[in-house]
C-alpha atoms as a PDB file:
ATOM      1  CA  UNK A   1      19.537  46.415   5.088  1.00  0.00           C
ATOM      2  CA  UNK A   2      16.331  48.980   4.680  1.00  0.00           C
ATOM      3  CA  UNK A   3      17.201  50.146   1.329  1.00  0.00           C
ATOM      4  CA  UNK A   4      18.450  53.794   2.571  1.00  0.00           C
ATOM      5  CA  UNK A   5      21.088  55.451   0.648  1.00  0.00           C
ATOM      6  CA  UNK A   6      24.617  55.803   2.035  1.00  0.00           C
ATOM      7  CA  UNK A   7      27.388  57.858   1.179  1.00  0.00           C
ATOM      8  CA  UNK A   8      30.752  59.463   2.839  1.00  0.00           C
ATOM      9  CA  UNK A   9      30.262  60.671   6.360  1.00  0.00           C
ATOM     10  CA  UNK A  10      26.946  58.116   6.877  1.00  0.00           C
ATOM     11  CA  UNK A  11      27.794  56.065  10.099  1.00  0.00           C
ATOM     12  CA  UNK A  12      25.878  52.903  11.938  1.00  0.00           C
ATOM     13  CA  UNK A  13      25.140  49.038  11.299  1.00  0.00           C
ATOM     14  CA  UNK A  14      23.767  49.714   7.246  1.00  0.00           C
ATOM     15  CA  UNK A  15      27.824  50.884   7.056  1.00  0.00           C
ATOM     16  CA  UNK A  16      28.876  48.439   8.786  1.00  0.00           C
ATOM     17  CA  UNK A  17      26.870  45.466   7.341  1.00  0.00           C
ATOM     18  CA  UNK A  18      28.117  47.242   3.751  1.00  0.00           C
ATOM     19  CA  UNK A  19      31.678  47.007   4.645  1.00  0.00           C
ATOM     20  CA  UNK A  20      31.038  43.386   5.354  1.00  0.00           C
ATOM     21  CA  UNK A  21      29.794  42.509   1.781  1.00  0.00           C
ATOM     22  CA  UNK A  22      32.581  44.629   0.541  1.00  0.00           C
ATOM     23  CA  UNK A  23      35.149  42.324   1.455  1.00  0.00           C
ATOM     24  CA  UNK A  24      33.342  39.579   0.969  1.00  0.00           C
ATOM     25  CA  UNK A  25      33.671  40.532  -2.600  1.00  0.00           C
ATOM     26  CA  UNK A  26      37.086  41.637  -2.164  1.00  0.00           C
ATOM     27  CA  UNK A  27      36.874  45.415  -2.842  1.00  0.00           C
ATOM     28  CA  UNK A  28      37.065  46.301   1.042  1.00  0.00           C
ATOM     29  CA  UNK A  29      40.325  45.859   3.166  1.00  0.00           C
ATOM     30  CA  UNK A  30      39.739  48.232   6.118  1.00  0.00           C
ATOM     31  CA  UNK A  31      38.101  48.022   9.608  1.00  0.00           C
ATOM     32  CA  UNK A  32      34.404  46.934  10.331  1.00  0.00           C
ATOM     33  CA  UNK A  33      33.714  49.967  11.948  1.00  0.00           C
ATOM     34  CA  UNK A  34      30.625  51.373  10.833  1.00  0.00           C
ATOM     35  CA  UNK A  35      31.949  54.420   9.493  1.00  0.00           C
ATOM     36  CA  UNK A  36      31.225  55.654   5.280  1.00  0.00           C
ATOM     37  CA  UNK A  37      35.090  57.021   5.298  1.00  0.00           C
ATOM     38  CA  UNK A  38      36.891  57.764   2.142  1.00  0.00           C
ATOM     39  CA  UNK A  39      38.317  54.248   1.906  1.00  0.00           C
ATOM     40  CA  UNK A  40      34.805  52.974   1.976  1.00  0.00           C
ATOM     41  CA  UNK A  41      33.663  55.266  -0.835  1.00  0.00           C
ATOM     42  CA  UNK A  42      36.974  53.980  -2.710  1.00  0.00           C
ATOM     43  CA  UNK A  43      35.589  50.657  -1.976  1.00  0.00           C
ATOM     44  CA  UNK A  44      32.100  51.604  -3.359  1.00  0.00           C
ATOM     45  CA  UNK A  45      33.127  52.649  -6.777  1.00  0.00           C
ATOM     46  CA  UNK A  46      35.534  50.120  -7.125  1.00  0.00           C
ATOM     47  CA  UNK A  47      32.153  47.456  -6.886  1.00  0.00           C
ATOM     48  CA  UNK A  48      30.324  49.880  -8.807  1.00  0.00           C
ATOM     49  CA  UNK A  49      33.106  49.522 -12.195  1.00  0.00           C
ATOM     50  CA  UNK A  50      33.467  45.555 -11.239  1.00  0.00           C
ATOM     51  CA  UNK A  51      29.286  45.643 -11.294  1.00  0.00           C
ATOM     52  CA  UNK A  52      28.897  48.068 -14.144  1.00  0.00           C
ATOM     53  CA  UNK A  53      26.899  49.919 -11.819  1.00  0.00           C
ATOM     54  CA  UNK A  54      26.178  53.461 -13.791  1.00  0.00           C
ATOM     55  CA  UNK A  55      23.098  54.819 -12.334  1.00  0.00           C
ATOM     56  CA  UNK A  56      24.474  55.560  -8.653  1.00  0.00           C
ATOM     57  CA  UNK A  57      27.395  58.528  -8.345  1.00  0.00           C
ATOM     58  CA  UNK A  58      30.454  57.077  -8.459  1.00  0.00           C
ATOM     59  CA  UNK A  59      30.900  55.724  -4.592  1.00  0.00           C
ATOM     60  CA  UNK A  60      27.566  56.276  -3.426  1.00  0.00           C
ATOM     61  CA  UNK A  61      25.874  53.426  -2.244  1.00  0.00           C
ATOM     62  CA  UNK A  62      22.591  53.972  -3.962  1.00  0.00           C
ATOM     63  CA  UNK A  63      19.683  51.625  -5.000  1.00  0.00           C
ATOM     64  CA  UNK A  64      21.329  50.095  -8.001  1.00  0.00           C
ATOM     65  CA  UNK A  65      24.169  49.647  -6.089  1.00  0.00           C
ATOM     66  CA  UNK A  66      22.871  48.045  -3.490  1.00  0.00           C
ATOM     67  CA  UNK A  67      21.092  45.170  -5.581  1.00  0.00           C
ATOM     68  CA  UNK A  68      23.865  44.279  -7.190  1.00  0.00           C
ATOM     69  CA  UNK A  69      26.364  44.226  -4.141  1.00  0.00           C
ATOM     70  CA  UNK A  70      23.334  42.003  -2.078  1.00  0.00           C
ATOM     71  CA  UNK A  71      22.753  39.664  -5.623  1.00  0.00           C
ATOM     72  CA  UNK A  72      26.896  39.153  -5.348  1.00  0.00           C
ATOM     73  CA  UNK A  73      27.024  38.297  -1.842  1.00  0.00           C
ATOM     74  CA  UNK A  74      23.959  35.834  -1.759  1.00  0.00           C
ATOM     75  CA  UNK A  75      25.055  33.886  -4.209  1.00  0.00           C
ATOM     76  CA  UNK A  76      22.045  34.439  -6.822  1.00  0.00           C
ATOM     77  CA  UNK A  77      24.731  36.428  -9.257  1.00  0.00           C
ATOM     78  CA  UNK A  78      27.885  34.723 -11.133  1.00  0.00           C
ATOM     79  CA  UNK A  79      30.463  37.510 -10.277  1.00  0.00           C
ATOM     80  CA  UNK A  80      32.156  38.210 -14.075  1.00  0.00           C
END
């Protein structure tokens, strides 16, 4: 992923690839469709209090956000 921030509304394969790690971690139930809906967002801040994630608004997927959902999903982070 580049690194861009996402948020409600944002569509394309960064959503899509996001969704993806979101269920691999279990916060993301709905379709692989590319699309930042208000599920996703749900999903987002759900990570973000499982991360302790502060420095991004609350379903944003910002930078801070984004390393910690990509350390989770590579394996290089113990989830607690």
């Amino acid at each position: 992923m580049s690194g861009s921030t996402l948020r409600r509304g944002d569509r394309g394969p960064e959503v899509f690839e996001l969704q993806r790690r979101l269920q691999r971690v279990g916060a993301y139930w709905g379709p692989e469709d590319g699309v930042y809906s208000e599920r996703v967002e749900e999903a987002v801040a759900e990570f973000q209090r499982r991360a302790r994630v502060m420095s991004d608004p609350s379903g944003v997927y910002g930078p801070e956000t984004r390393r910690a959902l990509e350390a989770w999903t590579s394996g290089r982070e113990h989830r607690s």
